[in-house]
N, C-alpha and C. Protein backbone atom coordinates (compact mmCIF):
# COMPACT_ATOMS: atom_id res chain seq x y z
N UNK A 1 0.82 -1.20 0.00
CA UNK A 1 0.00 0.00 0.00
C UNK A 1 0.87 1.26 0.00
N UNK A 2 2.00 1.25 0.57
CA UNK A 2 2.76 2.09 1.10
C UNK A 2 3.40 2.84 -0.41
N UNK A 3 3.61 1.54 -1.60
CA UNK A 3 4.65 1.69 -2.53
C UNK A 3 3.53 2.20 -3.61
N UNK A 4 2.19 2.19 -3.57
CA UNK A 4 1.17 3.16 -4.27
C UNK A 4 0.84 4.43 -3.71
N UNK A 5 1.07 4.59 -2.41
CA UNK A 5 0.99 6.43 -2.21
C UNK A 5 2.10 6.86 -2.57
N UNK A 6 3.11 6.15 -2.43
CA UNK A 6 4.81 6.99 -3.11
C UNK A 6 4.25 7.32 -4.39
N UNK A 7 3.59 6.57 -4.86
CA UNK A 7 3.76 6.28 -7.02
C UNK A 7 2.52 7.59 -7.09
N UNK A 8 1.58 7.63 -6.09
CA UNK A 8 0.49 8.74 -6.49
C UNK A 8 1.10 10.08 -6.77
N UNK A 9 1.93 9.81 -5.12
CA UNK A 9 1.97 11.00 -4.92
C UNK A 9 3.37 11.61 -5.76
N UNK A 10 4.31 11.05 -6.44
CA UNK A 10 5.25 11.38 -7.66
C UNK A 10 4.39 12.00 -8.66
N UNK A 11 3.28 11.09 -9.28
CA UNK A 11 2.67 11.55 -10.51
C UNK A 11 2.12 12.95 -10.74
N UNK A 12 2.44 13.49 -11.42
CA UNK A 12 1.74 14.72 -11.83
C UNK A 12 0.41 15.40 -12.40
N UNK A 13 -0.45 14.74 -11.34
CA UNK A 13 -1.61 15.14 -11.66
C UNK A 13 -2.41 15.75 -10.04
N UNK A 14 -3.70 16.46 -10.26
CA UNK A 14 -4.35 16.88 -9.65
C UNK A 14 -5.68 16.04 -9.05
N UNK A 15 -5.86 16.07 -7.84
CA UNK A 15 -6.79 14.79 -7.46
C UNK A 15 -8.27 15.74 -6.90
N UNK A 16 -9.29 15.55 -7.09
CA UNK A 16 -10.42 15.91 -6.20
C UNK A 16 -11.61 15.39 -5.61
N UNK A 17 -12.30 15.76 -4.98
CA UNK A 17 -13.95 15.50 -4.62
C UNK A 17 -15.07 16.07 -4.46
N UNK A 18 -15.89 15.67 -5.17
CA UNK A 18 -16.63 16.32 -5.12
C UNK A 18 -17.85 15.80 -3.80
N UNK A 19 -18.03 16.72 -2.50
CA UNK A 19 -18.95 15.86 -1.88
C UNK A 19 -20.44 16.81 -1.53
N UNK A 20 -21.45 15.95 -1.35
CA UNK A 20 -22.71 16.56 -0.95
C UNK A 20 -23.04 16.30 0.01
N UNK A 21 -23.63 17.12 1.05
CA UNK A 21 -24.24 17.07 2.08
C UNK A 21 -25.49 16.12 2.06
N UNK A 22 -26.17 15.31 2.89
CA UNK A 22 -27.09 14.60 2.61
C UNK A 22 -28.35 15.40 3.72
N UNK A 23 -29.60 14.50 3.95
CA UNK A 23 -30.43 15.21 4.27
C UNK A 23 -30.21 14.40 6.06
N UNK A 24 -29.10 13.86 6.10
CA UNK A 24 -28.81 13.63 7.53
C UNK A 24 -27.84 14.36 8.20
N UNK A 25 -27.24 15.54 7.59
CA UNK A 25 -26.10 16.15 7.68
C UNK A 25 -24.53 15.60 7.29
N UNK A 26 -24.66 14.36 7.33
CA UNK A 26 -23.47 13.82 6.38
C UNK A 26 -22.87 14.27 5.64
N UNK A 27 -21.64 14.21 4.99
CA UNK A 27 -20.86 14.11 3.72
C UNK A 27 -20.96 13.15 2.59
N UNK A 28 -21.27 13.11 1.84
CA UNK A 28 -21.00 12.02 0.61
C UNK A 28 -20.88 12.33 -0.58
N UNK A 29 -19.03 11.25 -1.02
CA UNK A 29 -18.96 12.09 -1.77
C UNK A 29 -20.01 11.72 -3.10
N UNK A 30 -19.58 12.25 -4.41
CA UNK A 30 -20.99 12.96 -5.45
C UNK A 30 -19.82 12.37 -6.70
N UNK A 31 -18.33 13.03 -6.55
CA UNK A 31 -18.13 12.88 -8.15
C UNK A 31 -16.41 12.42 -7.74
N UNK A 32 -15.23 11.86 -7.95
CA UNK A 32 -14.02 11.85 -7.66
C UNK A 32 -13.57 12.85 -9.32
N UNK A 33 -12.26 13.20 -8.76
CA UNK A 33 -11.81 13.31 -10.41
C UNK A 33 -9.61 13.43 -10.09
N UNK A 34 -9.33 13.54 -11.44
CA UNK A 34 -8.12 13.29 -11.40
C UNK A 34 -7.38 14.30 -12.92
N UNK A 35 -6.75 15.22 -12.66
CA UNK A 35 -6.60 15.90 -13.54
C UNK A 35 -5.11 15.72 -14.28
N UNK A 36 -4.54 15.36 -15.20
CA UNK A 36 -2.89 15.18 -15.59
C UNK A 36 -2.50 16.73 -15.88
N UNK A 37 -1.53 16.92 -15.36
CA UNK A 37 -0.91 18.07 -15.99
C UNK A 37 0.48 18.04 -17.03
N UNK A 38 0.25 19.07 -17.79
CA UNK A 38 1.37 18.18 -18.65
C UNK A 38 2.76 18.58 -18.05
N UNK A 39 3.92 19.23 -18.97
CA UNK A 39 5.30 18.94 -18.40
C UNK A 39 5.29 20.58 -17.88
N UNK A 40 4.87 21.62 -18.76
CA UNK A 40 5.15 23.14 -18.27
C UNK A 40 4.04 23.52 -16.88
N UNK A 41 2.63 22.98 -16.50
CA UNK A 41 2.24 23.12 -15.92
C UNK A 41 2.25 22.33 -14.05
N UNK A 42 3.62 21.05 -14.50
CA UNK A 42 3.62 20.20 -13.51
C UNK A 42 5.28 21.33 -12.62
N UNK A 43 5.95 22.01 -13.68
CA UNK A 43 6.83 23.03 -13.28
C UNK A 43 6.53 23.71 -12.21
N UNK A 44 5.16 24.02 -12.20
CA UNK A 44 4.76 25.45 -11.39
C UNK A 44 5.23 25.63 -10.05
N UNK A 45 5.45 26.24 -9.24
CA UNK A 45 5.44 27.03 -7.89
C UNK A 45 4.26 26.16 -7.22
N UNK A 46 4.71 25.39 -5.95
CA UNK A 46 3.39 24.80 -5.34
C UNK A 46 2.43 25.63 -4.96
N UNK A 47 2.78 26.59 -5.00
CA UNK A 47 1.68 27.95 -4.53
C UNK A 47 0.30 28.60 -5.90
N UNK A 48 0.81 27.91 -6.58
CA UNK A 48 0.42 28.61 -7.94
C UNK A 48 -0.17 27.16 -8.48
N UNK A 49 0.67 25.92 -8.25
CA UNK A 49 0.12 24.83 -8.38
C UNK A 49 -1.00 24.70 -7.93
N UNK A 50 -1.23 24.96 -6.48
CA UNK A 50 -2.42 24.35 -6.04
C UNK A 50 -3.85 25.35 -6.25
N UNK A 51 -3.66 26.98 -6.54
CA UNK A 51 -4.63 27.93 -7.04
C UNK A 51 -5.30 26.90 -8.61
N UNK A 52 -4.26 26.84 -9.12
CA UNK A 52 -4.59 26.37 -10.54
C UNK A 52 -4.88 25.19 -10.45
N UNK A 53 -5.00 24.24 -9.88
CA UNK A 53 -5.62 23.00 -9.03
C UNK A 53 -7.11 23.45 -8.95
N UNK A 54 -7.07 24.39 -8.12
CA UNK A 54 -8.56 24.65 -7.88
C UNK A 54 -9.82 25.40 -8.81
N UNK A 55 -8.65 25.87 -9.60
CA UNK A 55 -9.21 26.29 -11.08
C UNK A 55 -9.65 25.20 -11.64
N UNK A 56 -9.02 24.28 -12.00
CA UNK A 56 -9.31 23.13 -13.06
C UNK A 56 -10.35 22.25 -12.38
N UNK A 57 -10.07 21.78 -10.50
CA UNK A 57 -11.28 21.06 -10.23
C UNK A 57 -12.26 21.93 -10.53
N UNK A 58 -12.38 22.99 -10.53
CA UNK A 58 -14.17 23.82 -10.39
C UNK A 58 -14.56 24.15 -11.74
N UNK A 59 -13.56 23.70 -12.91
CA UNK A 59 -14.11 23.73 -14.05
C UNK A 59 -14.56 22.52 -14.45
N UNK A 60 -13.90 21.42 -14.33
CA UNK A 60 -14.31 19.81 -14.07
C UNK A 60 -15.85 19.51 -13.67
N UNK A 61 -16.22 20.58 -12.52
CA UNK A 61 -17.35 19.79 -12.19
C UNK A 61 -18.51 20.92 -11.97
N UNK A 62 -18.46 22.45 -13.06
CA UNK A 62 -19.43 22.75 -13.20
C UNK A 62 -20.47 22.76 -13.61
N UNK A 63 -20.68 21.40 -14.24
CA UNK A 63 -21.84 21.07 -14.67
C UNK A 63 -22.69 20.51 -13.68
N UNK A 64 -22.08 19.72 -12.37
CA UNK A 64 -22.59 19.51 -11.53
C UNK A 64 -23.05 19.65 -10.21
N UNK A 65 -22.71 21.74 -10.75
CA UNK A 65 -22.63 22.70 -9.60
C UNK A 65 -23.61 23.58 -9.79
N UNK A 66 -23.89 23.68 -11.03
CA UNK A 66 -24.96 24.66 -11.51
C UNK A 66 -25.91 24.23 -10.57
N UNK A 67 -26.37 25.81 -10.36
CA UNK A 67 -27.42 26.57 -9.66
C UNK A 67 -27.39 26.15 -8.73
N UNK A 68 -26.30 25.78 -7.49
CA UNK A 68 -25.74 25.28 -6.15
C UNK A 68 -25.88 26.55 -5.68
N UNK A 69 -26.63 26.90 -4.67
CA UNK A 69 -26.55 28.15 -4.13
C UNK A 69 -25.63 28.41 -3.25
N UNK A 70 -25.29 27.13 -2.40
CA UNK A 70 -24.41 26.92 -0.97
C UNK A 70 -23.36 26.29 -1.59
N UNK A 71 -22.32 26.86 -1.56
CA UNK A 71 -21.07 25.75 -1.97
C UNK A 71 -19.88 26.34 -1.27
N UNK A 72 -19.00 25.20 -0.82
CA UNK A 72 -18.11 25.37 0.12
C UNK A 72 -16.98 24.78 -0.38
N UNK A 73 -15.78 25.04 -0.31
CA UNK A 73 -14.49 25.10 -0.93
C UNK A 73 -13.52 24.52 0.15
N UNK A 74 -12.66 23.63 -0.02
CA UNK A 74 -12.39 23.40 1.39
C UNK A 74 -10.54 22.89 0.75
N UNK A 75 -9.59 23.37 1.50
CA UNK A 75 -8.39 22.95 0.72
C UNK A 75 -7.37 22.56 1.84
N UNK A 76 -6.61 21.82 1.83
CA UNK A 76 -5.25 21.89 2.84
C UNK A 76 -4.50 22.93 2.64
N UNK A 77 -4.20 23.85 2.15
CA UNK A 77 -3.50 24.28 1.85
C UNK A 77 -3.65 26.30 2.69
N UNK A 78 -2.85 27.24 2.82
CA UNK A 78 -3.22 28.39 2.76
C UNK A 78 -2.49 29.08 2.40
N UNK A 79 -1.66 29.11 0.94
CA UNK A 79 -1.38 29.44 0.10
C UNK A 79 -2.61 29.94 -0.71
N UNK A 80 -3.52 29.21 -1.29
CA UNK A 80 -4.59 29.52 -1.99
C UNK A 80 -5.69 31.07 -1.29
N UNK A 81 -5.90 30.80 -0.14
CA UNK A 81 -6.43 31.74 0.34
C UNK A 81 -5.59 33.12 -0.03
N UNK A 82 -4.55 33.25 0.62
CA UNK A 82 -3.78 34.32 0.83
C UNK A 82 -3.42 35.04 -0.92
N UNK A 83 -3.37 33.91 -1.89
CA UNK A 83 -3.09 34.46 -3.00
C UNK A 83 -4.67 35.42 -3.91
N UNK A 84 -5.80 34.62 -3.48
CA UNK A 84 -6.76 34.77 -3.55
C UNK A 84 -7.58 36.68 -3.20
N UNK A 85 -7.16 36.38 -1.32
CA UNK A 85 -7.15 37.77 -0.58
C UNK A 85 -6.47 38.73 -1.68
N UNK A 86 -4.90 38.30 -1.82
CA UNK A 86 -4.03 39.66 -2.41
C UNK A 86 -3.85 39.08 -3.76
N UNK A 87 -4.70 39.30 -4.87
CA UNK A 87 -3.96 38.99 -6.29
C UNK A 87 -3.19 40.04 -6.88
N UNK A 88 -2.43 40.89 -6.83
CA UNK A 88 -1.42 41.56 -6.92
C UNK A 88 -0.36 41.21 -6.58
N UNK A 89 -0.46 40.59 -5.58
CA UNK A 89 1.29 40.40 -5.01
C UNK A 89 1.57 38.84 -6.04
């Protein structure tokens, strides 16, 4: 198991989930997805990586977002925020 999170986590791609709230308050998830990036975009700045991560999941799965009034964004990361707050710097 150990020698498939090494191999994931080498590969150059972008992983997500999509999850919905149920009518018990639960989580479940709705859609997985997995994005490849090619060789100039796997280059990037992890900071810039993971904004553009979140670009590509929320283009991935706006078809299955439309007219979501409540939607919540949720990342490990806080790089994304902070670049978000200040897009200038």
């Amino acid at each position: 198991m150990q020698r498939l999170k090494d191999e994931i986590a080498k590969s150059p791609a972008l992983r997500f989930i999509l999850l919905q709230i149920g009518e018990d308050g639960k989580r479940y998830p709705n859609r997985f997805g997995s994005i490849t990036l090619n060789e100039v975009e796997s280059r990037y700045s992890q900071a810039k990586l993971e904004l553009y991560g979140l670009f590509r999941a929320l283009r991935a799965v706006h078809v299955y977002t439309f007219r979501v009034t409540n939607f919540t964004v949720e990342l490990d990361t806080k790089y994304v925020k902070g670049m978000i707050n200040n897009p200038d710097l």
